[in-house]
Protein backbone atom coordinates (compact mmCIF):
# COMPACT_ATOMS: atom_id res chain seq x y z
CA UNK A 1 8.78 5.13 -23.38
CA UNK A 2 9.21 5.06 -19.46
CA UNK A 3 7.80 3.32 -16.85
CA UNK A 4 6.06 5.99 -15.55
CA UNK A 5 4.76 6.52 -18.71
CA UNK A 6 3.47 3.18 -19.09
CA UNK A 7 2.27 3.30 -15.30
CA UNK A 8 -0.30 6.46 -16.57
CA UNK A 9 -1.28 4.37 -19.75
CA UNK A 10 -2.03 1.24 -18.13
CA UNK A 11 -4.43 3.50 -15.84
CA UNK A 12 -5.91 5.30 -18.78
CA UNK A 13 -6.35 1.73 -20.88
CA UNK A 14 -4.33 3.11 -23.55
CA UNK A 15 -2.20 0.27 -24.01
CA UNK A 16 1.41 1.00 -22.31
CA UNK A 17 4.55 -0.35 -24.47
CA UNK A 18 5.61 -3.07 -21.00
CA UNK A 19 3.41 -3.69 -17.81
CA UNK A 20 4.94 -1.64 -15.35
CA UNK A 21 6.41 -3.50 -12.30
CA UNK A 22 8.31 -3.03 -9.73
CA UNK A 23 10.39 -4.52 -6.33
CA UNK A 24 9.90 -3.22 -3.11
CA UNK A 25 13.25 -4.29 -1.11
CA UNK A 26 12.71 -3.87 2.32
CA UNK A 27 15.64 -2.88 4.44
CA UNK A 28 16.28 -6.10 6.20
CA UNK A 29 17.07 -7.70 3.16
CA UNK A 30 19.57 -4.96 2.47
CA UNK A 31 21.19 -5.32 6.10
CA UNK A 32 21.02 -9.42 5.44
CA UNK A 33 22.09 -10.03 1.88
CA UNK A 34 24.20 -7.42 1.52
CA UNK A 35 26.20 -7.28 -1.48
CA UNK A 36 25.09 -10.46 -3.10
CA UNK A 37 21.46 -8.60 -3.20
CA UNK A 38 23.26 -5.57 -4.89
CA UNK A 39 24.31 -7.99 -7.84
CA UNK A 40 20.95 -8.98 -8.45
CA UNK A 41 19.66 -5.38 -8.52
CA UNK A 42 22.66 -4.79 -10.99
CA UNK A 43 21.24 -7.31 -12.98
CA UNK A 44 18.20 -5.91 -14.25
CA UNK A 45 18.63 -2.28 -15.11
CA UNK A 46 14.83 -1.90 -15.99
CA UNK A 47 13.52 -2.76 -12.44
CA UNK A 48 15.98 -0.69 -10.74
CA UNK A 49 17.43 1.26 -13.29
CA UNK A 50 21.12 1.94 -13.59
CA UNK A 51 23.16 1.36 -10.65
CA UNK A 52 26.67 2.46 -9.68
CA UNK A 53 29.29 0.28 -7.88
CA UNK A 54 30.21 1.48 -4.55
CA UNK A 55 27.32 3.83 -3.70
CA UNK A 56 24.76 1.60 -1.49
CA UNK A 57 24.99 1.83 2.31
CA UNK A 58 23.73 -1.32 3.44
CA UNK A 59 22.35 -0.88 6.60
CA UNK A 60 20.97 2.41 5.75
CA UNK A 61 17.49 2.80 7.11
CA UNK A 62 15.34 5.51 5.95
CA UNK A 63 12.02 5.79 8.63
CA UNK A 64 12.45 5.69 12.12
CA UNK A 65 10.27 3.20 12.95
CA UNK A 66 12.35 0.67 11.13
CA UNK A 67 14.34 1.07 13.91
CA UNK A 68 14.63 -0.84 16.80
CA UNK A 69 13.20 0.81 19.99
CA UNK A 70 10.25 3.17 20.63
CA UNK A 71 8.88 5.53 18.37
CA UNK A 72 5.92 8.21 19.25
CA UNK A 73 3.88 9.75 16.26
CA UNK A 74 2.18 13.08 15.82
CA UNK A 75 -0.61 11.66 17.70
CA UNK A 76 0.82 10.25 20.53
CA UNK A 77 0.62 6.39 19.63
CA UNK A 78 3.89 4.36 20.33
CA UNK A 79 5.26 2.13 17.84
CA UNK A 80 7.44 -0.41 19.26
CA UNK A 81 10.20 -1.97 16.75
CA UNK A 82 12.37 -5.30 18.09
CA UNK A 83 13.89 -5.63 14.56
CA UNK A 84 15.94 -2.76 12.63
CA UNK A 85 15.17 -3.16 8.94
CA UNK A 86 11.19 -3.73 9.35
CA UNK A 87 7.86 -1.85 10.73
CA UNK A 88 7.11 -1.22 14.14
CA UNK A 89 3.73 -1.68 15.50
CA UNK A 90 1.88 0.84 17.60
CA UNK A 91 2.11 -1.14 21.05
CA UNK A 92 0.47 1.85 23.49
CA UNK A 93 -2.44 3.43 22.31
CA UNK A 94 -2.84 7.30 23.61
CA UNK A 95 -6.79 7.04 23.70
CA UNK A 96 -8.10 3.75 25.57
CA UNK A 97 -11.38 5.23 26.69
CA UNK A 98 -14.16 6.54 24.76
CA UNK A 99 -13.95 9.72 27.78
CA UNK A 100 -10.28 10.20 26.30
CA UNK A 101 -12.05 10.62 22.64
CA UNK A 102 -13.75 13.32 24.16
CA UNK A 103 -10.41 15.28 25.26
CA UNK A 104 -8.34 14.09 22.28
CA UNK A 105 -6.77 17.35 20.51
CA UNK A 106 -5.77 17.41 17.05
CA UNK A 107 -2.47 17.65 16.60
CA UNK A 108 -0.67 20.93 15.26
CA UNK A 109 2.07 19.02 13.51
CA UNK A 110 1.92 18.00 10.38
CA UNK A 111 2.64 13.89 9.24
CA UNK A 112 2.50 14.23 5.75
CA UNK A 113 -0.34 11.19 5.62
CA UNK A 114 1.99 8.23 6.25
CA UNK A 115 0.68 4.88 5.61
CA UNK A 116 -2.91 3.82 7.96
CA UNK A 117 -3.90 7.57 7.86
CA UNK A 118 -7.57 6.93 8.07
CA UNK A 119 -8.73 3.52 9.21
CA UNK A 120 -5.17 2.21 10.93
CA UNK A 121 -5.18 5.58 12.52
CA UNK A 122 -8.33 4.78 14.36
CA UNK A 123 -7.19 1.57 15.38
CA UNK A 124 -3.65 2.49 16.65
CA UNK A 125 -5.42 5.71 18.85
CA UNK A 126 -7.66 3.29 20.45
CA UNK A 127 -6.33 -0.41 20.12
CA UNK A 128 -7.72 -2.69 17.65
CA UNK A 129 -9.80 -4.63 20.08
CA UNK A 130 -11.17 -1.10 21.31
CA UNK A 131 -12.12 0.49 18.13
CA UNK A 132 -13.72 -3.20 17.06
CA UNK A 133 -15.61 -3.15 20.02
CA UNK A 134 -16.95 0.84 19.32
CA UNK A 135 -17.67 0.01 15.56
CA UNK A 136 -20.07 -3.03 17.24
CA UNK A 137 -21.43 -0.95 19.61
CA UNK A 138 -21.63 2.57 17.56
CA UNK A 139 -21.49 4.76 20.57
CA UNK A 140 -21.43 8.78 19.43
CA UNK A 141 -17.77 8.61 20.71
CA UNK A 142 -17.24 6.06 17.34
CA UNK A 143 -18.03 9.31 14.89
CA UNK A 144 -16.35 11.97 17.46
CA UNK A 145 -12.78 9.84 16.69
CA UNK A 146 -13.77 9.45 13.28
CA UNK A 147 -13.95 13.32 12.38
CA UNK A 148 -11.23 14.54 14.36
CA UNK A 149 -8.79 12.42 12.37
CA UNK A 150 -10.64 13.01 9.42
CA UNK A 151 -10.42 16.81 10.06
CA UNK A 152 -7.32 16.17 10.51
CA UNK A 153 -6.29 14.68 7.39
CA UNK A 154 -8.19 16.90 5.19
CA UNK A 155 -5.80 19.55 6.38
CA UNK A 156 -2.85 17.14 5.29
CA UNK A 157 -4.38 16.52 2.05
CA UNK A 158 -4.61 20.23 1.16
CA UNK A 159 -0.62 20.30 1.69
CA UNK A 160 -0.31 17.20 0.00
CA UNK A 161 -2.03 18.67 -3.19
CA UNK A 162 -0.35 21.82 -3.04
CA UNK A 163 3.02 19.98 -2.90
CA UNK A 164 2.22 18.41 -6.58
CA UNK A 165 3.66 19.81 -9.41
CA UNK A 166 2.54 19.50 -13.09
CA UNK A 167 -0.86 17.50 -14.39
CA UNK A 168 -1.98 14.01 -14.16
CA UNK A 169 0.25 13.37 -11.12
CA UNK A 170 -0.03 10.06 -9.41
CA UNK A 171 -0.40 10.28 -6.09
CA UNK A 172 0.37 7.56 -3.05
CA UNK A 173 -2.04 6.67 0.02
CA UNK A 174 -1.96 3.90 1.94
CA UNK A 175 -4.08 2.48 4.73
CA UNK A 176 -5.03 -1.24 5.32
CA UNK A 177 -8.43 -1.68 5.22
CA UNK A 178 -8.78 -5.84 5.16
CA UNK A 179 -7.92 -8.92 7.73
CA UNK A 180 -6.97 -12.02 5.96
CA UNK A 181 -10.40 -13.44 4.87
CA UNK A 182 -12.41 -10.69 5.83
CA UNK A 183 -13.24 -6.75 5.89
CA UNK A 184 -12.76 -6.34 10.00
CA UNK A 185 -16.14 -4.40 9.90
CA UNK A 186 -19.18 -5.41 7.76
CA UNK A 187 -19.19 -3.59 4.40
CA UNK A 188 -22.72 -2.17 5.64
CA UNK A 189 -20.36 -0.27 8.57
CA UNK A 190 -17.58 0.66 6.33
CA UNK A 191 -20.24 2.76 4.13
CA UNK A 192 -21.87 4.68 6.73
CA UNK A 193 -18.48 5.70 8.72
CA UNK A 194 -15.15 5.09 6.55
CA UNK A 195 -16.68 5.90 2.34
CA UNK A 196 -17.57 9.50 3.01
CA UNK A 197 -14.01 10.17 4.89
CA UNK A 198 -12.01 8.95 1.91
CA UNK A 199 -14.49 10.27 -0.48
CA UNK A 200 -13.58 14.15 1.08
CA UNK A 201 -10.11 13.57 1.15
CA UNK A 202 -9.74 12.06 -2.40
CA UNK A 203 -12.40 14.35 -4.27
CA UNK A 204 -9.77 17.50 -4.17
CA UNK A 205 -7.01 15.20 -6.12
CA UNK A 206 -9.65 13.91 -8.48
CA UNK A 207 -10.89 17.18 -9.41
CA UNK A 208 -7.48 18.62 -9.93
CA UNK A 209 -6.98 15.83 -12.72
CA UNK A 210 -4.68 13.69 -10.86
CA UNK A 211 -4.83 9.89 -10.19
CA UNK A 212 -5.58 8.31 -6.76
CA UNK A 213 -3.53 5.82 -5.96
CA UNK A 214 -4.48 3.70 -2.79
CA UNK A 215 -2.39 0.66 -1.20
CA UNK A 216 -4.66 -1.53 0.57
CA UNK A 217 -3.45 -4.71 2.42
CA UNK A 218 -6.08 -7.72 3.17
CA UNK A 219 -9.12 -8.80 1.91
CA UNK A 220 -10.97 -6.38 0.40
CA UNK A 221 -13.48 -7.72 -2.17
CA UNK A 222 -16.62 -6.07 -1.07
CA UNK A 223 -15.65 -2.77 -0.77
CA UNK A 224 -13.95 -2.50 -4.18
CA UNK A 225 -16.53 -0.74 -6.24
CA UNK A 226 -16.65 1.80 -3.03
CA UNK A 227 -13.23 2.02 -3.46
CA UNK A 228 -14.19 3.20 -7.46
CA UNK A 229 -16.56 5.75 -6.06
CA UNK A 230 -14.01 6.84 -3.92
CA UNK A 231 -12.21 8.21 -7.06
CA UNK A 232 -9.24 5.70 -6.48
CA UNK A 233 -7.87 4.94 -9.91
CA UNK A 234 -5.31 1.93 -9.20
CA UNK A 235 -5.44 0.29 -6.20
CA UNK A 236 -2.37 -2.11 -4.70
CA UNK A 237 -4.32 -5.42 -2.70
CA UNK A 238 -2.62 -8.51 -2.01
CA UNK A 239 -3.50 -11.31 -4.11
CA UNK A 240 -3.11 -13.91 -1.21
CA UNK A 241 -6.20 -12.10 0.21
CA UNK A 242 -8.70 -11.90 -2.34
CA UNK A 243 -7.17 -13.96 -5.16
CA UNK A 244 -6.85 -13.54 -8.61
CA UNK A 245 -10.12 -14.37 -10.16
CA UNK A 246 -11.83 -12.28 -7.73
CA UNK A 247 -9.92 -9.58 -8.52
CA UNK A 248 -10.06 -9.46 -12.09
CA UNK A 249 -14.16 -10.00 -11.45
CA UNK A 250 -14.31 -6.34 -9.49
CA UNK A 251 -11.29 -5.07 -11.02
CA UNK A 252 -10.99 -6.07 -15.06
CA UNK A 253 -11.88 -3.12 -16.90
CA UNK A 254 -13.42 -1.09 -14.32
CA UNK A 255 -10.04 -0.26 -12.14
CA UNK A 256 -6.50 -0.67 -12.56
CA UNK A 257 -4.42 -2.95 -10.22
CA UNK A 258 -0.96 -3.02 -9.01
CA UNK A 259 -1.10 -6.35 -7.83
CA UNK A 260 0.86 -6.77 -4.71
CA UNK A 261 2.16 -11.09 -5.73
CA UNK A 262 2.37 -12.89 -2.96
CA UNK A 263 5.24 -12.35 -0.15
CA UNK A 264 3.76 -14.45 2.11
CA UNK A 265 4.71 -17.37 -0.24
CA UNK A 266 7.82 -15.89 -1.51
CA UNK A 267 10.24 -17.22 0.94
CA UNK A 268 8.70 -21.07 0.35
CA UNK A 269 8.27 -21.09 -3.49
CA UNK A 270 10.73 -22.94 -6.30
CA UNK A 271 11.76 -20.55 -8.50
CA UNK A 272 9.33 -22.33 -11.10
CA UNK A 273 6.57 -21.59 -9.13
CA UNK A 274 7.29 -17.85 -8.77
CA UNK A 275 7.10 -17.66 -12.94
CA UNK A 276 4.20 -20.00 -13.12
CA UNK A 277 2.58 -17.36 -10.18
CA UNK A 278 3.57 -13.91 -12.58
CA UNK A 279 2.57 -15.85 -15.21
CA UNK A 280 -0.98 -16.30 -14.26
CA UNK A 281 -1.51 -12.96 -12.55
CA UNK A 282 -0.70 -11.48 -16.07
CA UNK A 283 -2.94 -13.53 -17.90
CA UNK A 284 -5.73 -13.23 -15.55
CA UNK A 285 -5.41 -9.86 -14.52
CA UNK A 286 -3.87 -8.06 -18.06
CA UNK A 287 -4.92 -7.07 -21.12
CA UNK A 288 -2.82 -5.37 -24.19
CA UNK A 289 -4.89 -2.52 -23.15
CA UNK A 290 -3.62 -2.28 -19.48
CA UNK A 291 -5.37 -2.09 -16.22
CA UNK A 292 -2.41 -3.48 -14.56
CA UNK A 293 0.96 -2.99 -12.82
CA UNK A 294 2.79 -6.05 -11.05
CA UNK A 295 4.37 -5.37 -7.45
CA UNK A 296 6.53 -7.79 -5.85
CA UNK A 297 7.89 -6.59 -1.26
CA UNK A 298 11.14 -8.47 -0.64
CA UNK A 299 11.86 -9.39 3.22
CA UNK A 300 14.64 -10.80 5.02
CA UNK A 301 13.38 -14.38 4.46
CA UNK A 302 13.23 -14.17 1.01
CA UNK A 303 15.49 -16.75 -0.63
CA UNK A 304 18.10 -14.84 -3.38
CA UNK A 305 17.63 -17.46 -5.58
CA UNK A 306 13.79 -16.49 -5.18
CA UNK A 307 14.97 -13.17 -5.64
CA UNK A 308 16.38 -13.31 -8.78
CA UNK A 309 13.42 -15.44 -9.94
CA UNK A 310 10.73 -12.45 -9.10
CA UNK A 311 12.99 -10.07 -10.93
CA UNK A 312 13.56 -12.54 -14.11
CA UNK A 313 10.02 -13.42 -14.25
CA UNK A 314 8.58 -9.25 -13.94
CA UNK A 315 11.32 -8.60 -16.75
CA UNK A 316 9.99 -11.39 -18.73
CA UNK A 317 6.27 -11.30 -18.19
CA UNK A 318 5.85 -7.40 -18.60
CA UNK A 319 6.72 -7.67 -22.32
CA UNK A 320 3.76 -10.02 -22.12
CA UNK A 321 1.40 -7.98 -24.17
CA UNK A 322 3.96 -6.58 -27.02
């Protein structure tokens, strides 16, 4: 049985043979650690698979806004990168008046619904302080921005869903929809203007039979059983946001996680610590049913003795339930 296999199972609840898990190595770490990273991934075969000597290109870099300099999207936003191997942010936003919402066109090229498609997207066409400032203030420019880029990314959607072959497909979104400690706007607010947009543009990919898959950075508690009306069917938080017993509160049972372990602690942990922290987020979050998936981001400050310890402890603790 596969880990893809496994990944569908532990959706369904129909108890998958290993939890599946994965690493996330972000380029940076490639460009740093170089070949001493490339043991480690040589080391365990059923996170990466089999690997061949010889074949990695280190400072390969697959997006363009991992790379240093300027970058401008479909839209018009400017992502500004200072350090090749991680994300840019979007530094100049193309509509800083609500009288530029007005005269915003959509655009005619297609992005394929890269990650902050919905939310982020409002934010980067505006300016975070901006669009916080128009979700206090709700003026009818707010739900003019709103279902442009919703229009928008319906239209993306359609391609995406015509792009999938065969049933019971999994398919990717991502857009950070939490701060730290806190939704940015009240749940109340994220109801009346943000649910019915992902609602529209996830209905077409539930009703097809496939499974909604939705990567959500920050704290996101509240909105989780919106998220489940959504028709999401795993969704990827960070556990440094909402922690693990809140999670498995919302989440046990009801929705299946892919819980993002937490990078921010990564690069400061013992080795012991990273096992004791898989450890628990299997035993709090898992059941031999399923319901979960384990996801661990590697940066350029991760330690490669920390490293190895994620990928021992994944290897180890996803057999937890056999």
């Amino acid at each position: 049985m596969g880990m893809e296999t496994d990944r569908i199972k532990a959706i369904k609840w129909e108890y998958p043979e290993r939890i599946p898990v994965a690493v996330s190595i972000l380029p940076a770490a490639w460009i740093k650690h170089r070949e001493a990273l490339d043991e480690i991934v040589h080391r365990h075969p059923m996170i990466f698979g089999e690997q061949h000597a010889g074949n990695r290109d280190y400072d390969a870099v697959s997006r363009g806004t991992y790379i240093e300099g300027k970058h401008v999207d479909v839209w018009g936003c400017v992502w500004s990168n200072v350090k090749t191997g991680m994300e840019a942010i979007v530094t100049e936003h193309p509509v800083p008046t609500r009288e530029a919402v007005r005269t915003l066109e959509i655009p005619a090229e297609d992005d394929n619904m890269p990650h902050g498609f919905m939310f982020l997207r409002l934010a980067d066409l505006r300016g975070f302080d901006e669009i916080m400032v128009d979700f206090g203030e709700e003026p009818p420019e707010l739900q003019m921005l709103i279902d442009k880029v919703l229009q928008y990314n319906l239209v993306q959607a359609d391609r995406k869903l015509k792009q999938i072959k065969g049933k019971e497909a999994i398919v990717y979104f991502g857009d950070d929809l939490g701060m730290q400690n806190s939704l940015p706007i009240c749940p109340e607010q994220w109801r009346k203007y943000l649910k019915p947009c992902y609602m529209r543009i996830f209905k077409p990919f539930r009703d097809a039979g496939h499974y909604v898959y939705m990567h959500t950075d920050g704290h996101i508690l509240e909105i989780i059983p919106d998220l489940i009306d959504c028709g999401v069917r795993v969704v990827n938080p960070q556990v440094g946001a909402n922690g693990l017993e809140n999670l498995a509160e919302r989440c046990k049972g009801k929705l299946c996680v892919n819980l993002d372990l937490d990078r921010q602690k990564f690069p400061f942990w013992k080795p012991e610590q990273i096992d004791a922290h898989v450890r628990e987020a299997v035993e709090v979050l898992g059941a031999s049913e399923g319901g979960l998936w384990l996801n661990a981001e590697i940066a350029d400050d991760v330690p490669l003795d920390n490293i190895e310890a994620i990928c021992s402890a994944l290897e180890k603790y996803s057999a937890y339930y056999q």
